[in-house]
N, C-alpha and C. Protein backbone atom coordinates (compact mmCIF):
# COMPACT_ATOMS: atom_id res chain seq x y z
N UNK A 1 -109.11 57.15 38.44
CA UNK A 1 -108.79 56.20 39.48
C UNK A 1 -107.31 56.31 39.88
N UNK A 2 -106.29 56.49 38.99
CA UNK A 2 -104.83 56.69 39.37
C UNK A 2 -105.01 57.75 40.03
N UNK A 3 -105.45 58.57 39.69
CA UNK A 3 -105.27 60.00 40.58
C UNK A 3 -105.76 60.17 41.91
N UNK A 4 -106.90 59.23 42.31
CA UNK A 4 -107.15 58.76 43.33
C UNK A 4 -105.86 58.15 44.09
N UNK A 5 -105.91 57.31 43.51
CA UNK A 5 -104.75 56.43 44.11
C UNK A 5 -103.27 56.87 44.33
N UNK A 6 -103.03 58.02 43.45
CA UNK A 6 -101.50 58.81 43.58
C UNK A 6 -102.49 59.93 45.20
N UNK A 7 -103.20 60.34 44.72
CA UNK A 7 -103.43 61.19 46.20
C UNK A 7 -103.32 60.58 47.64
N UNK A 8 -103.93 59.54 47.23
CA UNK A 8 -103.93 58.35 48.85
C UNK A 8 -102.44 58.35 49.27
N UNK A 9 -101.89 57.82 47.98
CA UNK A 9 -100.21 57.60 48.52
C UNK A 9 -99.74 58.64 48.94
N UNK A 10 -100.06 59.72 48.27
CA UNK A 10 -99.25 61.01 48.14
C UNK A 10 -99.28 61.64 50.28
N UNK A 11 -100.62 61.57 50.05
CA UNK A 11 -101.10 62.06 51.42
C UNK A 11 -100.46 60.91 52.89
N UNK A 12 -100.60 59.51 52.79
CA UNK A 12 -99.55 58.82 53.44
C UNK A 12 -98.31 58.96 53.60
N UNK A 13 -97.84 59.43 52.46
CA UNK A 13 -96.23 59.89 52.94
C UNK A 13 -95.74 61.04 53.25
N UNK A 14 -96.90 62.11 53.21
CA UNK A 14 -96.73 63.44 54.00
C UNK A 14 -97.03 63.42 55.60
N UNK A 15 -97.84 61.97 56.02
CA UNK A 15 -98.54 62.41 57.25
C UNK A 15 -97.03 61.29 57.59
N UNK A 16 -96.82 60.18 56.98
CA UNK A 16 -96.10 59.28 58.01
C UNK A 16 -94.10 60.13 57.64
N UNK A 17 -94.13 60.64 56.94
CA UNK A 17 -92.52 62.49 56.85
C UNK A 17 -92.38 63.23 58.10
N UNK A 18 -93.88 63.85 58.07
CA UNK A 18 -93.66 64.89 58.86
C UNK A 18 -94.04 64.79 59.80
N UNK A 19 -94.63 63.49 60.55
CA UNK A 19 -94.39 63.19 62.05
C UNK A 19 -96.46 63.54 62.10
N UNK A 20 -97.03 62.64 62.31
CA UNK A 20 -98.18 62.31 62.27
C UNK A 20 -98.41 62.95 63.48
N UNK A 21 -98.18 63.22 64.53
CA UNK A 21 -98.48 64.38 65.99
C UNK A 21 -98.91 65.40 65.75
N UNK A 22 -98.05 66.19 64.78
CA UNK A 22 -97.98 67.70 64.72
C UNK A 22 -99.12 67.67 63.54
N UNK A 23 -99.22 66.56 62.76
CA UNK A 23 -100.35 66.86 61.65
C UNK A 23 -101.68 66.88 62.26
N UNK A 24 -102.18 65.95 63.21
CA UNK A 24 -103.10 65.65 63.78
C UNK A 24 -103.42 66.42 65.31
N UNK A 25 -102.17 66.57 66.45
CA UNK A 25 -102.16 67.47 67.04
C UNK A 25 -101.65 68.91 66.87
N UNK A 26 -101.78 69.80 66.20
CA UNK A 26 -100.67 70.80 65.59
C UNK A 26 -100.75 71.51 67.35
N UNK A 27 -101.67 71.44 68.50
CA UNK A 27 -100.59 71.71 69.34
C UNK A 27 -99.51 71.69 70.14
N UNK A 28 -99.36 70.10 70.29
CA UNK A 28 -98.20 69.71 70.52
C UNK A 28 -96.98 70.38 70.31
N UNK A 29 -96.70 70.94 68.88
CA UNK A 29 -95.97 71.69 68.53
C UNK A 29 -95.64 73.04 69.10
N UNK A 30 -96.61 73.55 69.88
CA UNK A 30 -96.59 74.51 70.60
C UNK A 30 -96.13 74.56 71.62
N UNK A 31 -96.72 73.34 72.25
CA UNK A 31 -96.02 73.05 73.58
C UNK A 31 -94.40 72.33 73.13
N UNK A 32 -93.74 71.94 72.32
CA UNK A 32 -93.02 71.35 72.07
C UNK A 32 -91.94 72.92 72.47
N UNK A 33 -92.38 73.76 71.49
CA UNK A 33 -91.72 74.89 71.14
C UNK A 33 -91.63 75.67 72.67
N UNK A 34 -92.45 75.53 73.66
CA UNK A 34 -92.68 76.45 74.59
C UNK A 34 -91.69 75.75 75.55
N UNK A 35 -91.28 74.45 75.65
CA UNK A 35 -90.11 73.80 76.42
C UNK A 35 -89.56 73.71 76.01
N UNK A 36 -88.87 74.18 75.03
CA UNK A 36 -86.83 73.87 74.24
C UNK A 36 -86.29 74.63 75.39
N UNK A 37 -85.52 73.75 75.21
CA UNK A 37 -84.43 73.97 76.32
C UNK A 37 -83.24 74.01 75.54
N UNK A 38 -81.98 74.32 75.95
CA UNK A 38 -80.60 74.36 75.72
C UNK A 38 -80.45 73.26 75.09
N UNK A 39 -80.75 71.70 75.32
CA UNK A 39 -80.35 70.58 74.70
C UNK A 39 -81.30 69.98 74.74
N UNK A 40 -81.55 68.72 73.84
CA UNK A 40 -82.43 68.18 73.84
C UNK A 40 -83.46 67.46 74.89
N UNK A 41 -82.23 67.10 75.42
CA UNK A 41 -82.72 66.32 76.96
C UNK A 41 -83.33 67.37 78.05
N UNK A 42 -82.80 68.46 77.47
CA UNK A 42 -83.82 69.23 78.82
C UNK A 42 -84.93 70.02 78.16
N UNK A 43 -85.57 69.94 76.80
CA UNK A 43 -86.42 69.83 76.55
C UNK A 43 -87.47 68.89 76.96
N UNK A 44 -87.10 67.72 76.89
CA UNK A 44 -87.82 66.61 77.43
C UNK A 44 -88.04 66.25 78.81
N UNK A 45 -87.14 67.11 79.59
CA UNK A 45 -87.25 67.39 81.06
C UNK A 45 -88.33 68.46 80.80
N UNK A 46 -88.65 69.47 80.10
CA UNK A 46 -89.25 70.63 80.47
C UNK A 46 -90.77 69.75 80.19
N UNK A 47 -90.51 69.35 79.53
CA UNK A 47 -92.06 68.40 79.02
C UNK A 47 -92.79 67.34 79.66
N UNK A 48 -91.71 66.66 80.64
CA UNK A 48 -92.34 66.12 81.66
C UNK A 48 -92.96 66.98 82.94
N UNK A 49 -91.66 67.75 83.43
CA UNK A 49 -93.05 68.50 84.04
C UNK A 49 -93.90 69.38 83.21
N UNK A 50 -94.82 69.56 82.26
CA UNK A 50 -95.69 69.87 81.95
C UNK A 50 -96.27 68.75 81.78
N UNK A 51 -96.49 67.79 81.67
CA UNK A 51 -96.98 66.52 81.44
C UNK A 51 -97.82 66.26 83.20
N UNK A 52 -96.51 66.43 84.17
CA UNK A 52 -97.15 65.80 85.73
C UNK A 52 -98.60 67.09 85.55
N UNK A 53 -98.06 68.36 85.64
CA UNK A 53 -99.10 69.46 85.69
C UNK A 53 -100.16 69.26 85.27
N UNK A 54 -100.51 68.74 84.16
CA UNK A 54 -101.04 68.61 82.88
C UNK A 54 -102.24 67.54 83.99
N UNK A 55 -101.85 66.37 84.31
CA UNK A 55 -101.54 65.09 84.70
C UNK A 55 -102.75 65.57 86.48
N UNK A 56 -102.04 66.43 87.00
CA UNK A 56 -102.95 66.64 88.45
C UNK A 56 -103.84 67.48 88.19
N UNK A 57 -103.88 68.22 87.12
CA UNK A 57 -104.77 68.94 86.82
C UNK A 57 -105.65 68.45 86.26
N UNK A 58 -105.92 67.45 85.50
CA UNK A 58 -107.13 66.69 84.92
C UNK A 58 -107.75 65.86 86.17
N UNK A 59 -107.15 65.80 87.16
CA UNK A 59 -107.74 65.01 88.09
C UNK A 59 -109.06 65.53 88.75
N UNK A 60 -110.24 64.30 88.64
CA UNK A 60 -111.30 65.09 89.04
C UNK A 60 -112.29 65.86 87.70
N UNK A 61 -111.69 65.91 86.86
CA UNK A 61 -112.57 65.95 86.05
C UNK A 61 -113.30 64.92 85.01
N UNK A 62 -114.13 65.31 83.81
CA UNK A 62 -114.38 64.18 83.53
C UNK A 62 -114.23 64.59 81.73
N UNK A 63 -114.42 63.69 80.94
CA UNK A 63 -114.71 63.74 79.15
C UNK A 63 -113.41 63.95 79.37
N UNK A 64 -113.47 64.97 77.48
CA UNK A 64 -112.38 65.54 77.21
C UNK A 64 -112.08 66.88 77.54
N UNK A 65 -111.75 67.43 78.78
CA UNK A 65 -111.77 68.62 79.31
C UNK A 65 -110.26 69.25 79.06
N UNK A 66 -110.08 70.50 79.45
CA UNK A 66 -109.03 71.28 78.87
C UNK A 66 -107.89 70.71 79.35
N UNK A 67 -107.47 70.35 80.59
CA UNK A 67 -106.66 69.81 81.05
C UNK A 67 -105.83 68.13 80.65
N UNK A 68 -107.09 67.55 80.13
CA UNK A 68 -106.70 66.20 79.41
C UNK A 68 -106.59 66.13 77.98
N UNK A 69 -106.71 67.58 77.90
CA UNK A 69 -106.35 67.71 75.60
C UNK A 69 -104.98 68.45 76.24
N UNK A 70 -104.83 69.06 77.19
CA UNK A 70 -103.63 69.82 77.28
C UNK A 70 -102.54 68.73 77.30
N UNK A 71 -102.75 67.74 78.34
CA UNK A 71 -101.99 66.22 78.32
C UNK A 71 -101.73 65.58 77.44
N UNK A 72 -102.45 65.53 76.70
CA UNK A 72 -102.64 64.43 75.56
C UNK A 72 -101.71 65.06 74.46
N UNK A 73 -101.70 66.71 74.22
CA UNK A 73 -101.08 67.02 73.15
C UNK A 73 -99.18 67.42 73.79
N UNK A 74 -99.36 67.48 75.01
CA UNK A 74 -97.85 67.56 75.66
C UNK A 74 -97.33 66.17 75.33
N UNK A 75 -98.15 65.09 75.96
CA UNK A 75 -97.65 63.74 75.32
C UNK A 75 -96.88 63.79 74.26
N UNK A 76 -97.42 63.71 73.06
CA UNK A 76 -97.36 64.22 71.55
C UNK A 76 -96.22 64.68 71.76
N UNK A 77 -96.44 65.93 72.20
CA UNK A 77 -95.29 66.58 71.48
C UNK A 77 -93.70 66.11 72.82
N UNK A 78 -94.15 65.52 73.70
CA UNK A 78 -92.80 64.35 74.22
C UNK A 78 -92.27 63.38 73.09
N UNK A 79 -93.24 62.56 73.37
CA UNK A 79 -93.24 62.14 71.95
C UNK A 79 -92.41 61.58 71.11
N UNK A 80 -92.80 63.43 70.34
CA UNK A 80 -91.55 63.31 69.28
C UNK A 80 -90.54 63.76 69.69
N UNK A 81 -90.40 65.21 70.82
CA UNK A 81 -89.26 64.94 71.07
C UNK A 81 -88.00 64.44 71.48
N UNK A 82 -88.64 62.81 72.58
CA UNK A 82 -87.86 61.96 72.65
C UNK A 82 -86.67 61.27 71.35
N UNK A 83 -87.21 60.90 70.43
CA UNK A 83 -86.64 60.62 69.59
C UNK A 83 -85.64 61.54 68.97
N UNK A 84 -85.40 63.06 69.24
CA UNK A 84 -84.58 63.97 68.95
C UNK A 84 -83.33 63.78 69.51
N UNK A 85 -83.66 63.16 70.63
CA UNK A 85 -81.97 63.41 71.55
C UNK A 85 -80.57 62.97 70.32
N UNK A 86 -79.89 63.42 70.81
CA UNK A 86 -78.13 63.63 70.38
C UNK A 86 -77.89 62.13 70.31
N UNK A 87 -77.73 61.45 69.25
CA UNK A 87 -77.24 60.07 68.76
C UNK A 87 -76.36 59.39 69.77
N UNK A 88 -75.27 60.11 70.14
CA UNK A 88 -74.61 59.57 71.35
C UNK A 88 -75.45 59.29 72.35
N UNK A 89 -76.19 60.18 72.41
CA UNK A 89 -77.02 59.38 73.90
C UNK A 89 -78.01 58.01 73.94
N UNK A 90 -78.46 58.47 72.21
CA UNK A 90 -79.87 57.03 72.10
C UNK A 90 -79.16 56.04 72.18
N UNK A 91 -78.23 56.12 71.87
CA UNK A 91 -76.98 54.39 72.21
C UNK A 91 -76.65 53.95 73.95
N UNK A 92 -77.26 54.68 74.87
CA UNK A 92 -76.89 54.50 76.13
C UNK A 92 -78.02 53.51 76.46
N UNK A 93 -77.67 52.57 77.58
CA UNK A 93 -79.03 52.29 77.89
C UNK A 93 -80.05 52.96 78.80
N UNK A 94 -79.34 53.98 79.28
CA UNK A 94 -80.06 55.17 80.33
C UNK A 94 -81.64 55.42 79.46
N UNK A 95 -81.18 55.73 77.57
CA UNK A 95 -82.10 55.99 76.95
C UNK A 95 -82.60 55.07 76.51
N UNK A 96 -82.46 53.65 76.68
CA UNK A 96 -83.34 52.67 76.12
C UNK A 96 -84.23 52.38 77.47
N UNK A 97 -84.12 52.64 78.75
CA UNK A 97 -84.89 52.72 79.56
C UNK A 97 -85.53 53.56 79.61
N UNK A 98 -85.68 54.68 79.15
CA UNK A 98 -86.36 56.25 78.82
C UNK A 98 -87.43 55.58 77.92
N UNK A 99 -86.73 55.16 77.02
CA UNK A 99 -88.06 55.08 75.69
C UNK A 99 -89.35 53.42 76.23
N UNK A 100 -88.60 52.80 77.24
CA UNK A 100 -89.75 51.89 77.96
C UNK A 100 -90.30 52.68 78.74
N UNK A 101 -89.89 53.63 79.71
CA UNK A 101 -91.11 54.13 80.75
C UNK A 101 -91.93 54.74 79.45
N UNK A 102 -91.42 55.66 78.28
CA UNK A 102 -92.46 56.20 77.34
C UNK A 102 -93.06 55.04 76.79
N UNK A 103 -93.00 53.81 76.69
CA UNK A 103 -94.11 52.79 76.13
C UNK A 103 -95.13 52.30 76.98
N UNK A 104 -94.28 52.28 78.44
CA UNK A 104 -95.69 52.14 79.66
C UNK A 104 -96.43 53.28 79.53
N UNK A 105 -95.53 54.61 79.44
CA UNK A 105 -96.82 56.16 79.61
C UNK A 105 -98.24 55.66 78.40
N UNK A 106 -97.72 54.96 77.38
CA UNK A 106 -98.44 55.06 75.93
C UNK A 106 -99.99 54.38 76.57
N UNK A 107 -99.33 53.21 77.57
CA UNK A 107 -100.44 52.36 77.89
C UNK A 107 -101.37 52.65 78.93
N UNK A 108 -100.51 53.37 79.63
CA UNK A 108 -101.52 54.30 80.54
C UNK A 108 -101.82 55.30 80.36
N UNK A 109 -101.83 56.06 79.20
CA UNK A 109 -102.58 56.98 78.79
C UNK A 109 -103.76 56.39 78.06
N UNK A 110 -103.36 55.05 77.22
CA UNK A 110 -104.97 54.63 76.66
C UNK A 110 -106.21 54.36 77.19
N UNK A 111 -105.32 53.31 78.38
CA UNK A 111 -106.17 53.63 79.49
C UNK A 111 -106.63 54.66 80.18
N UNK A 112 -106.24 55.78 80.48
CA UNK A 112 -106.57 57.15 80.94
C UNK A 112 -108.36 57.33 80.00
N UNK A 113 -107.85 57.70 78.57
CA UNK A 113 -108.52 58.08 77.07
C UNK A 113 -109.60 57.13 77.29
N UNK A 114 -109.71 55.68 77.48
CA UNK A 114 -110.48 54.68 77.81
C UNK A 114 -111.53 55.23 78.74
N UNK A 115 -110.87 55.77 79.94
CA UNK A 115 -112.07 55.77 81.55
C UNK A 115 -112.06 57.70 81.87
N UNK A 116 -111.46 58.06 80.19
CA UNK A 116 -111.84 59.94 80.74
C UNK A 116 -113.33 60.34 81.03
N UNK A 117 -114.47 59.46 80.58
CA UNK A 117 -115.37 59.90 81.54
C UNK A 117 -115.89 59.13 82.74
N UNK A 118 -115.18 57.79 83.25
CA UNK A 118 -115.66 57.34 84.33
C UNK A 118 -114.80 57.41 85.39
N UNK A 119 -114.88 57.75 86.78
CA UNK A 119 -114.34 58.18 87.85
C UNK A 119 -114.70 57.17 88.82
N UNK A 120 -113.81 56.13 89.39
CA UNK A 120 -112.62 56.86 90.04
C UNK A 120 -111.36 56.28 89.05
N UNK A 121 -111.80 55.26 87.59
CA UNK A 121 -110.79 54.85 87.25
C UNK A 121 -109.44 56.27 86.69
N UNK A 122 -110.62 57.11 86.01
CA UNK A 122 -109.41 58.33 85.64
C UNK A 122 -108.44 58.94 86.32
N UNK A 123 -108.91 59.16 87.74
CA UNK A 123 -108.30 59.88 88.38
C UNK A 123 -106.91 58.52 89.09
N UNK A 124 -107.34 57.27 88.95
CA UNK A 124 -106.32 56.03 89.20
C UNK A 124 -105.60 56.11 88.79
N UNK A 125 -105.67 56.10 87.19
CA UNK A 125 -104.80 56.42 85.56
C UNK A 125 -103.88 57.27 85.80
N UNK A 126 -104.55 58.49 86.30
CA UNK A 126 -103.63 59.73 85.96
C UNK A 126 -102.61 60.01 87.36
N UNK A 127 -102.96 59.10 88.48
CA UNK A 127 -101.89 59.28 89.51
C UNK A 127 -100.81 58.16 88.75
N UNK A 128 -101.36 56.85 88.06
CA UNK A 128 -100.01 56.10 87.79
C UNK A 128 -99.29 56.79 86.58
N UNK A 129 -100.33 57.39 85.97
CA UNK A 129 -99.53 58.16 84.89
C UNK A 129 -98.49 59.45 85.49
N UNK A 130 -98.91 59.61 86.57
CA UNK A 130 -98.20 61.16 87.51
C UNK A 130 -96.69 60.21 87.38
N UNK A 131 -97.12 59.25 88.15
CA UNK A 131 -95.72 57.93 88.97
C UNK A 131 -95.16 57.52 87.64
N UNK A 132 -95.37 57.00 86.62
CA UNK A 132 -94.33 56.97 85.81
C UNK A 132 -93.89 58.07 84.67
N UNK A 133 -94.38 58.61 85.13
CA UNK A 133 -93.46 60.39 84.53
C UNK A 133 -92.48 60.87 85.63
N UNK A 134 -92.75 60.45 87.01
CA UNK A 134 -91.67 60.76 88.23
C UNK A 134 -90.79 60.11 87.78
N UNK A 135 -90.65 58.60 87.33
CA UNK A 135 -89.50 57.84 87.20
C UNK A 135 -88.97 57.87 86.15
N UNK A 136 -89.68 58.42 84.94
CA UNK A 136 -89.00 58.91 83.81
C UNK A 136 -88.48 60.11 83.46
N UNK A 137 -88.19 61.09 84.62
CA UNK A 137 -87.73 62.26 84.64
C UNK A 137 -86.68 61.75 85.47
N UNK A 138 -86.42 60.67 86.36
CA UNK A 138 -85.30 60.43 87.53
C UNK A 138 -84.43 60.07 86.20
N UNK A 139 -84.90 59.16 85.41
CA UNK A 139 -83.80 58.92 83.97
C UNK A 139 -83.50 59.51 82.93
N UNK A 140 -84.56 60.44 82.95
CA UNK A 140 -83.93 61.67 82.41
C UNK A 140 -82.65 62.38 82.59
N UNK A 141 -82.91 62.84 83.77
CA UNK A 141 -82.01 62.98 84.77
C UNK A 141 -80.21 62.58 84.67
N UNK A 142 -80.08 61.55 84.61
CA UNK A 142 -79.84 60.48 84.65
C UNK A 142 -78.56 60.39 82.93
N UNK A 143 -79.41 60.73 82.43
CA UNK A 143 -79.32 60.85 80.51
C UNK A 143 -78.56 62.01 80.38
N UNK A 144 -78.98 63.14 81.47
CA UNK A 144 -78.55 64.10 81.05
C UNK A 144 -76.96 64.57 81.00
């Protein structure tokens, strides 16, 4: 029974260490890796537009189709790399407005995940989800 119980723990503090995205999405990480940019912040620029792409391209379809796992794991791997930026900057409020449009994206993506197979709400989702990735790249922007 301890050994049970040391594994449970053991395995909780590997998934909530090493960033529960990359354990559960390991592609994220790919896409994470495929937008580094020079600095952090323009990683996270490179990731929003893959995100809008991601974003008009699921439009019109329905379930979980390639285009809305492609989204879902760019998310992810935004994500985490939001939280990377350069310490000087997370102290601005440029970036405390960054990390609210990423808490509205959170909610309109559930919603998205919610109506991925009913139409016309998905394709609703994913234009407001388009619109607040526009305005969270203007503060990006902005950050940079």
């Amino acid at each position: 029974m301890k050994q049970i119980a040391a594994l449970v723990v053991t395995a909780a503090l590997m998934t909530g260490l090493s960033g529960c995205s990359y354990m559960f999405y390991p592609r994220a990480d790919d896409y994470a890796a495929k937008a580094k940019g020079t600095t952090s912040v323009e990683t996270v620029l490179n990731l929003t537009a893959m995100m809008e792409a991601s974003a008009e391209a699921a439009k019109g379809g329905t379930g979980k189709d390639q285009s809305l796992d492609d989204l879902h794991n760019q998310f992810h791997a935004f994500d985490n790399t939001l939280c990377c930026v350069e310490e000087a900057k997370r102290e601005t409020s440029t970036y405390a407005l960054a990390v609210t449009h990423n808490k509205e994206l959170w909610v309109i993506f559930k919603r998205i995940w919610k109506f991925k197979d009913t139409q016309p709400q998905r394709d609703e989702h994913l234009a407001l989800f388009q619109t607040e990735v526009q305005e969270l790249r203007a503060t990006l922007e902005a950050l940079r």
